[in-house]
C-alpha atoms as a PDB file:
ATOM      1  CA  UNK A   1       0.000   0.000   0.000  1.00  0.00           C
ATOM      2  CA  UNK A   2       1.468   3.898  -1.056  1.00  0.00           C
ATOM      3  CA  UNK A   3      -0.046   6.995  -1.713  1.00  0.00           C
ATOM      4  CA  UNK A   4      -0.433   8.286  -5.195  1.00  0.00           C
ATOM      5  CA  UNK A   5      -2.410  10.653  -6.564  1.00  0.00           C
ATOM      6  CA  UNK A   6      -4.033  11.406  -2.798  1.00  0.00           C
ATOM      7  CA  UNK A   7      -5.372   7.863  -3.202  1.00  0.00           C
ATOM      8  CA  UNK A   8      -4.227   4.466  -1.711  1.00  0.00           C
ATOM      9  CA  UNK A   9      -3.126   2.607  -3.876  1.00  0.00           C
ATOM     10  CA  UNK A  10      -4.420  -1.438  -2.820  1.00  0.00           C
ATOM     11  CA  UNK A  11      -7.421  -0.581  -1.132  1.00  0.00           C
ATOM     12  CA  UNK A  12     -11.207  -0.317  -2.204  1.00  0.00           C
ATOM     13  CA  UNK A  13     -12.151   2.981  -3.243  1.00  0.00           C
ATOM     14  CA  UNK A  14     -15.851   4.336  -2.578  1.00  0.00           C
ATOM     15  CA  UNK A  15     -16.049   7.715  -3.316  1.00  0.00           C
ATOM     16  CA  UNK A  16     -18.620   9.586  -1.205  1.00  0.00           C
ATOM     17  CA  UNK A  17     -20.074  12.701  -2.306  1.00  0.00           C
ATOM     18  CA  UNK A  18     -19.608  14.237   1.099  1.00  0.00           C
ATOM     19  CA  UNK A  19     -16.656  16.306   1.011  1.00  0.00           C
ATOM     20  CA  UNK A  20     -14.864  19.691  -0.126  1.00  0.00           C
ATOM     21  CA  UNK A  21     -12.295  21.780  -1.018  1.00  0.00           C
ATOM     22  CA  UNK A  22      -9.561  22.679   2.033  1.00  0.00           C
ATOM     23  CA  UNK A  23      -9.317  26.063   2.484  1.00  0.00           C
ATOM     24  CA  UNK A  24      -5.878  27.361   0.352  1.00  0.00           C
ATOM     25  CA  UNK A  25      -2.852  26.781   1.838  1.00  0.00           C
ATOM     26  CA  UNK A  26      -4.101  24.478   4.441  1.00  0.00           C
ATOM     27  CA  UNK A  27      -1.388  22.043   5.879  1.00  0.00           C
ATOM     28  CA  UNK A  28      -2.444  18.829   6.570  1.00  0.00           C
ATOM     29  CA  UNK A  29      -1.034  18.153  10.305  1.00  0.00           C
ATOM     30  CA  UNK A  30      -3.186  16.448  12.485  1.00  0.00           C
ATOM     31  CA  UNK A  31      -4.807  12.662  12.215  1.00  0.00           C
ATOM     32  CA  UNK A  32      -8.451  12.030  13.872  1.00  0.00           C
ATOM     33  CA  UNK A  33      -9.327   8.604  15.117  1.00  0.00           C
ATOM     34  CA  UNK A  34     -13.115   8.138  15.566  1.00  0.00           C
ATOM     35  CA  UNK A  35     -15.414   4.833  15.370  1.00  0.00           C
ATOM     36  CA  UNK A  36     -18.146   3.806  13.638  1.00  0.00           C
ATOM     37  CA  UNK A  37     -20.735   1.074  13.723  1.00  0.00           C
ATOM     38  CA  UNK A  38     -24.267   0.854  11.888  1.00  0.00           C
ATOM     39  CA  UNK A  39     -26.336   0.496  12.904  1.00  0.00           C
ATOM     40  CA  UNK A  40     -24.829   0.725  16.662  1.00  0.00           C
ATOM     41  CA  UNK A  41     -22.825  -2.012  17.813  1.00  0.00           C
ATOM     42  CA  UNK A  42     -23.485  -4.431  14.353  1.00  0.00           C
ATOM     43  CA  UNK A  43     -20.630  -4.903  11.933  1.00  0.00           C
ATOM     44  CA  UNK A  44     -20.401  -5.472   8.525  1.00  0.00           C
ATOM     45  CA  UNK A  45     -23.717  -5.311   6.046  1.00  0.00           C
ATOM     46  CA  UNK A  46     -21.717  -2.588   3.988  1.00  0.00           C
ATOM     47  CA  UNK A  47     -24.099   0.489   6.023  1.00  0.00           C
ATOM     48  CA  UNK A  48     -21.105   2.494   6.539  1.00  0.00           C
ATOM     49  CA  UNK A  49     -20.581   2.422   2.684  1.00  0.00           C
ATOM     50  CA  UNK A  50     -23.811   3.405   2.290  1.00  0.00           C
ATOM     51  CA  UNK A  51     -24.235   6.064   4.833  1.00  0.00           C
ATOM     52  CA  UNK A  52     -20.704   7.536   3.508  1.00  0.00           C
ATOM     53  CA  UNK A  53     -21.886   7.217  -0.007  1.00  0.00           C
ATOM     54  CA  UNK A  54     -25.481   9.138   0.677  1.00  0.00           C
ATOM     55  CA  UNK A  55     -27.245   5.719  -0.243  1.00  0.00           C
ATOM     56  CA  UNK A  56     -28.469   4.761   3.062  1.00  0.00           C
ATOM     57  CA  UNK A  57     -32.232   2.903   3.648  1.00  0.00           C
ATOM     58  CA  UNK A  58     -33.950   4.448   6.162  1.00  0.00           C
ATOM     59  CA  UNK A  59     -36.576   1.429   5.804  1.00  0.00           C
ATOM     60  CA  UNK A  60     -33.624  -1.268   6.687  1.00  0.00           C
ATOM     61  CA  UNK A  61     -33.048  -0.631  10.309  1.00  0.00           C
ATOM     62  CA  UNK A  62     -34.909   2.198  12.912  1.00  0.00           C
ATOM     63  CA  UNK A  63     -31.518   3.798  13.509  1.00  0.00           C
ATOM     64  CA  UNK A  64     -31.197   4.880  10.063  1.00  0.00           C
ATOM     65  CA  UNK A  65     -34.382   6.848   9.931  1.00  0.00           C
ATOM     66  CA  UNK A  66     -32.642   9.221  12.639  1.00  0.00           C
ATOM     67  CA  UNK A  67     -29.276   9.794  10.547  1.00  0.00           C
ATOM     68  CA  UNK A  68     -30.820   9.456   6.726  1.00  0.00           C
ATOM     69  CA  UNK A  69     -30.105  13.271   6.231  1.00  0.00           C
ATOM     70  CA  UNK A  70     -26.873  13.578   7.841  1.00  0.00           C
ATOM     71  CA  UNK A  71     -24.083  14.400   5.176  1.00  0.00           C
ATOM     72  CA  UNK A  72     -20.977  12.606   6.560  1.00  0.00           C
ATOM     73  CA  UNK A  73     -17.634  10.993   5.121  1.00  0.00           C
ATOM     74  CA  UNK A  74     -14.182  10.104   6.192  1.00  0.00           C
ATOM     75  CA  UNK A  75     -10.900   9.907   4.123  1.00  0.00           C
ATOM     76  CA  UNK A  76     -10.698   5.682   5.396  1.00  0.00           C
ATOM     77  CA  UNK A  77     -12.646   3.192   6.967  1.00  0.00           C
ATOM     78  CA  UNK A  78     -10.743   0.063   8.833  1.00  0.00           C
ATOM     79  CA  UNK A  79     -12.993  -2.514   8.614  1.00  0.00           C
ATOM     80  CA  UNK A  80     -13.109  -5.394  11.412  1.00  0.00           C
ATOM     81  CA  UNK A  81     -11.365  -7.693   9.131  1.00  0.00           C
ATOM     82  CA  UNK A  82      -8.397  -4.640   8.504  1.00  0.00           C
ATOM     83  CA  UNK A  83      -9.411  -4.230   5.420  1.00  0.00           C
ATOM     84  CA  UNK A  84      -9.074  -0.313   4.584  1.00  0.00           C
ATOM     85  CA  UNK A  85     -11.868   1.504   1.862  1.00  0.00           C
ATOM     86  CA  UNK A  86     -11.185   5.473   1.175  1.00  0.00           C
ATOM     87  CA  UNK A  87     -14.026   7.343   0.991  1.00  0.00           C
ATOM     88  CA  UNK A  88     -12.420  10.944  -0.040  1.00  0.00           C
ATOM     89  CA  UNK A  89      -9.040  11.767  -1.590  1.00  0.00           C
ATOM     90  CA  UNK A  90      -6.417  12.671   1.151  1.00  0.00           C
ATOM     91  CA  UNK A  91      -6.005  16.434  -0.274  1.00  0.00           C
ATOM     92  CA  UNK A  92      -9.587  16.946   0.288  1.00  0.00           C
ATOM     93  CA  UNK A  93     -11.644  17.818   3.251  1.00  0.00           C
ATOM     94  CA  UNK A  94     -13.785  14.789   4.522  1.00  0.00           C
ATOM     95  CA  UNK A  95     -16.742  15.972   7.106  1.00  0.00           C
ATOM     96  CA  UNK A  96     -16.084  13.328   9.658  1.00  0.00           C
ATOM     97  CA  UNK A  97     -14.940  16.128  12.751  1.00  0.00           C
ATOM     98  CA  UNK A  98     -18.037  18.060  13.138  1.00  0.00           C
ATOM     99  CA  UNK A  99     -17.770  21.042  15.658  1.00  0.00           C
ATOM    100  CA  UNK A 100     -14.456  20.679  16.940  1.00  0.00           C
ATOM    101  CA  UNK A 101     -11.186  22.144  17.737  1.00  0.00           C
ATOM    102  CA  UNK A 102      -7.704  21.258  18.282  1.00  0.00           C
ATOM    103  CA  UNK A 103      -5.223  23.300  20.517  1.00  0.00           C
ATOM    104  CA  UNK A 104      -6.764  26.333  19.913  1.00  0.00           C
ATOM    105  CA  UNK A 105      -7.762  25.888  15.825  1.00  0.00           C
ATOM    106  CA  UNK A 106     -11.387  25.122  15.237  1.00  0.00           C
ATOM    107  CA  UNK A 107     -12.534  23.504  12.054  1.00  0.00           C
ATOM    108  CA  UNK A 108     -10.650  20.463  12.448  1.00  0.00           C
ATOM    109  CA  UNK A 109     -12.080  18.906   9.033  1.00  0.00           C
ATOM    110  CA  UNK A 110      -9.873  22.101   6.979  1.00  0.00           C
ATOM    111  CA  UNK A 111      -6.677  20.753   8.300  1.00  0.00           C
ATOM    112  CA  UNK A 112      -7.152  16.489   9.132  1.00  0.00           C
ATOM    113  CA  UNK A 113      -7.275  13.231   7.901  1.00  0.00           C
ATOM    114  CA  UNK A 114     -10.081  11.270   9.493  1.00  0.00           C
ATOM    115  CA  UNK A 115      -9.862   7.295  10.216  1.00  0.00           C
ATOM    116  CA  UNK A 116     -12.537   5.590  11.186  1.00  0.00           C
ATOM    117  CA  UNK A 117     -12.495   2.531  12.520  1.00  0.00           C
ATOM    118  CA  UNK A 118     -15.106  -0.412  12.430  1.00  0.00           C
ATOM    119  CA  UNK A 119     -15.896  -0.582  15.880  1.00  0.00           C
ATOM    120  CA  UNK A 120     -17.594   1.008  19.488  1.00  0.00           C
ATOM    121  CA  UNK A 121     -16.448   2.486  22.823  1.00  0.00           C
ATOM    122  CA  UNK A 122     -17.144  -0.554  24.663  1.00  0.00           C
ATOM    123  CA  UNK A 123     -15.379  -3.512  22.468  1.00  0.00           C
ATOM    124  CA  UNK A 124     -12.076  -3.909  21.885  1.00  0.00           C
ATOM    125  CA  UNK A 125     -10.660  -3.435  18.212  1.00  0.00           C
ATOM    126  CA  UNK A 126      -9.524  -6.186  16.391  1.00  0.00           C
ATOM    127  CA  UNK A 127      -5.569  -6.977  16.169  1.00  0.00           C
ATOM    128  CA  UNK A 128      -5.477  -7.184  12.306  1.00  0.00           C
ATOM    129  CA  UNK A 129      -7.423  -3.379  12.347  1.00  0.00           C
ATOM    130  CA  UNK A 130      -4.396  -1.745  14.534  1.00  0.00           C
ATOM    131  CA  UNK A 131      -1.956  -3.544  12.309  1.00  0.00           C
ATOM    132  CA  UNK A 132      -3.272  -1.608   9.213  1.00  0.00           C
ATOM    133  CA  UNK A 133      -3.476   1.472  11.391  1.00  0.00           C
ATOM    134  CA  UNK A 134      -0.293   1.272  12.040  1.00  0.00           C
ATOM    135  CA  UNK A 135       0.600   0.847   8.154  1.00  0.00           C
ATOM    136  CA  UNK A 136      -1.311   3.567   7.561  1.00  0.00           C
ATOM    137  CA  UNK A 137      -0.655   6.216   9.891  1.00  0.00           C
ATOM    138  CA  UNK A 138       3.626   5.391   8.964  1.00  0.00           C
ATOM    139  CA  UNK A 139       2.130   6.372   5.350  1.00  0.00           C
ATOM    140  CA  UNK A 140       0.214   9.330   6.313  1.00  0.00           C
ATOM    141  CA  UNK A 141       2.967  10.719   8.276  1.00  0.00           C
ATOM    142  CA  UNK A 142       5.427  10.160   5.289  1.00  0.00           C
ATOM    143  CA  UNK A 143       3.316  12.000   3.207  1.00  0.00           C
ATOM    144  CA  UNK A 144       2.718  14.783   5.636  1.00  0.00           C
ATOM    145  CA  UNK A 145       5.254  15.400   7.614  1.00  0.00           C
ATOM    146  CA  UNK A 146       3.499  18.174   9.272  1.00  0.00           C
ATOM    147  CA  UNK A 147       2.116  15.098  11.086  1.00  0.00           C
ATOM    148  CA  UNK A 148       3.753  13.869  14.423  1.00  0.00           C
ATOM    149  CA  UNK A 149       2.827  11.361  16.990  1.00  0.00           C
ATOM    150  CA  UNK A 150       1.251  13.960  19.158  1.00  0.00           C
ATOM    151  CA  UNK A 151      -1.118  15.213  16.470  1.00  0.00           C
ATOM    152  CA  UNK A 152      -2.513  11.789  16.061  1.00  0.00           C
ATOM    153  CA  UNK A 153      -6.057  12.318  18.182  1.00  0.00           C
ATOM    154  CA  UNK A 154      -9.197  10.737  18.997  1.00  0.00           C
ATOM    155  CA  UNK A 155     -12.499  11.999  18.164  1.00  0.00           C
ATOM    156  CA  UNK A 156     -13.101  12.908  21.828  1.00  0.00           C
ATOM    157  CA  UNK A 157     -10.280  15.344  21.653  1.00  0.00           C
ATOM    158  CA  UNK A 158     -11.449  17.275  19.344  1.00  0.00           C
ATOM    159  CA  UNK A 159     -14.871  17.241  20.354  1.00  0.00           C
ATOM    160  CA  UNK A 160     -14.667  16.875  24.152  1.00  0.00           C
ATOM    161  CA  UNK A 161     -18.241  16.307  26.201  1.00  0.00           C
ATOM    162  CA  UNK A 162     -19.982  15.757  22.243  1.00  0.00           C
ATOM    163  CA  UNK A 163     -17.633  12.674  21.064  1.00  0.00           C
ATOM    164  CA  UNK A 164     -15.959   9.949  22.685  1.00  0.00           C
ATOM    165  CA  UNK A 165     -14.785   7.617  20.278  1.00  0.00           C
ATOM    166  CA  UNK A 166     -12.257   5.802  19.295  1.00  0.00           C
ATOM    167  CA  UNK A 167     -13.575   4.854  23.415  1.00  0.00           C
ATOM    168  CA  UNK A 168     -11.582   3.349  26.136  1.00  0.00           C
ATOM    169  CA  UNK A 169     -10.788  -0.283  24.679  1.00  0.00           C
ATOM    170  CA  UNK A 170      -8.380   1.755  21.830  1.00  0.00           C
ATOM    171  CA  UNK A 171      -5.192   0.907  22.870  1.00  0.00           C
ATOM    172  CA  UNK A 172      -3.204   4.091  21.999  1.00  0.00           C
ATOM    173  CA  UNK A 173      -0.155   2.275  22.999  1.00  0.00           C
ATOM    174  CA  UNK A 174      -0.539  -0.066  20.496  1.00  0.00           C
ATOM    175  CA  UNK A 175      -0.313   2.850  17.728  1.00  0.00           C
ATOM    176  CA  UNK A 176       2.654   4.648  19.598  1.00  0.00           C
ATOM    177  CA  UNK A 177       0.514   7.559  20.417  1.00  0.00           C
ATOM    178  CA  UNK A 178       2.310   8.914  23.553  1.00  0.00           C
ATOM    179  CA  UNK A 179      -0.824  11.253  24.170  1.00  0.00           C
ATOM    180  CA  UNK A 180      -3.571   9.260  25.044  1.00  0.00           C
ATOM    181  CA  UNK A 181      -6.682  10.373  26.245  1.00  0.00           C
ATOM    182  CA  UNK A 182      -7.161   8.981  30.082  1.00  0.00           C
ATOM    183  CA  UNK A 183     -11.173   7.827  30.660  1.00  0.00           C
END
């Protein structure tokens, strides 16, 4: 797996439609970790394709009538199985950080990558989804170098009191994050 283009190259690609332009002259310096399940606490079923792509059935599952109009992406998915599908070129902003802000910059979608992973706050993630975090993140910081180990941050840093994914079972140690959030 590389990065060409501000696509990875040997993963599935699913373009969502949910996405923009950075403002000019953004640097890209800060990774968000944040978790996703749908509906909550099921895996698989391809819903988090759909709800990324705008193509979600509201008539499939209650949970989906209360989220049908939300317009949301992230650049990746990590999939229980560590499988990896981008959603939205690296260059571009994803909306996957909502109202949030990082030490002292708000609007943490203009400068961030967003990587979500296939999971919730009370399960632990899988072994083979850590190992292509890991791959990934030594990629993304490659890339951009504006990216250290301490600007590698869960959703509930950005978004303290509204998020709190990736959750407690996300072993930051694991990724090398020397910053973890205590719960």
């Amino acid at each position: 797996m590389n990065i060409q283009n501000n696509l990875l190259t040997t993963v599935k690609l699913c373009l969502s439609p949910h996405f923009n332009d950075r403002p000019i002259n953004t640097i890209i310096d800060l990774i968000v970790i944040h978790s996703i399940s749908l509906p909550p606490g099921k895996f698989g079923g391809g819903f988090i394709e759909d709800f990324f792509g705008g193509k979600l059935n509201p008539a499939v599952d209650p949970y989906f009538e209360t989220i049908k109009d939300l317009r949301v992406s992230s650049h990746v998915v990590i999939d229980r199985n560590g499988s990896i599908i981008q959603f939205v070129p690296f260059h571009l902003r994803a909306w996957h950080a909502g109202v949030s802000s990082w030490q002292g910059r708000d609007n943490c979608n203009d400068y961030s990558i967003g990587i979500e992973l296939e999971g919730t706050d009370d399960l632990p993630y899988t072994e083979v989804q850590y190992d292509s975090l890991i791959k990934l993140i030594a990629l993304l910081k490659q890339e951009y170098p504006a990216i250290s180990s301490d600007r590698i941050v869960g959703h509930c840093d950005i978004a303290p009191g509204r998020k709190t994914d990736p959750g407690p079972f996300f072993d930051w140690e694991k990724v090398g994050i020397p910053n973890a959030v205590e719960f």
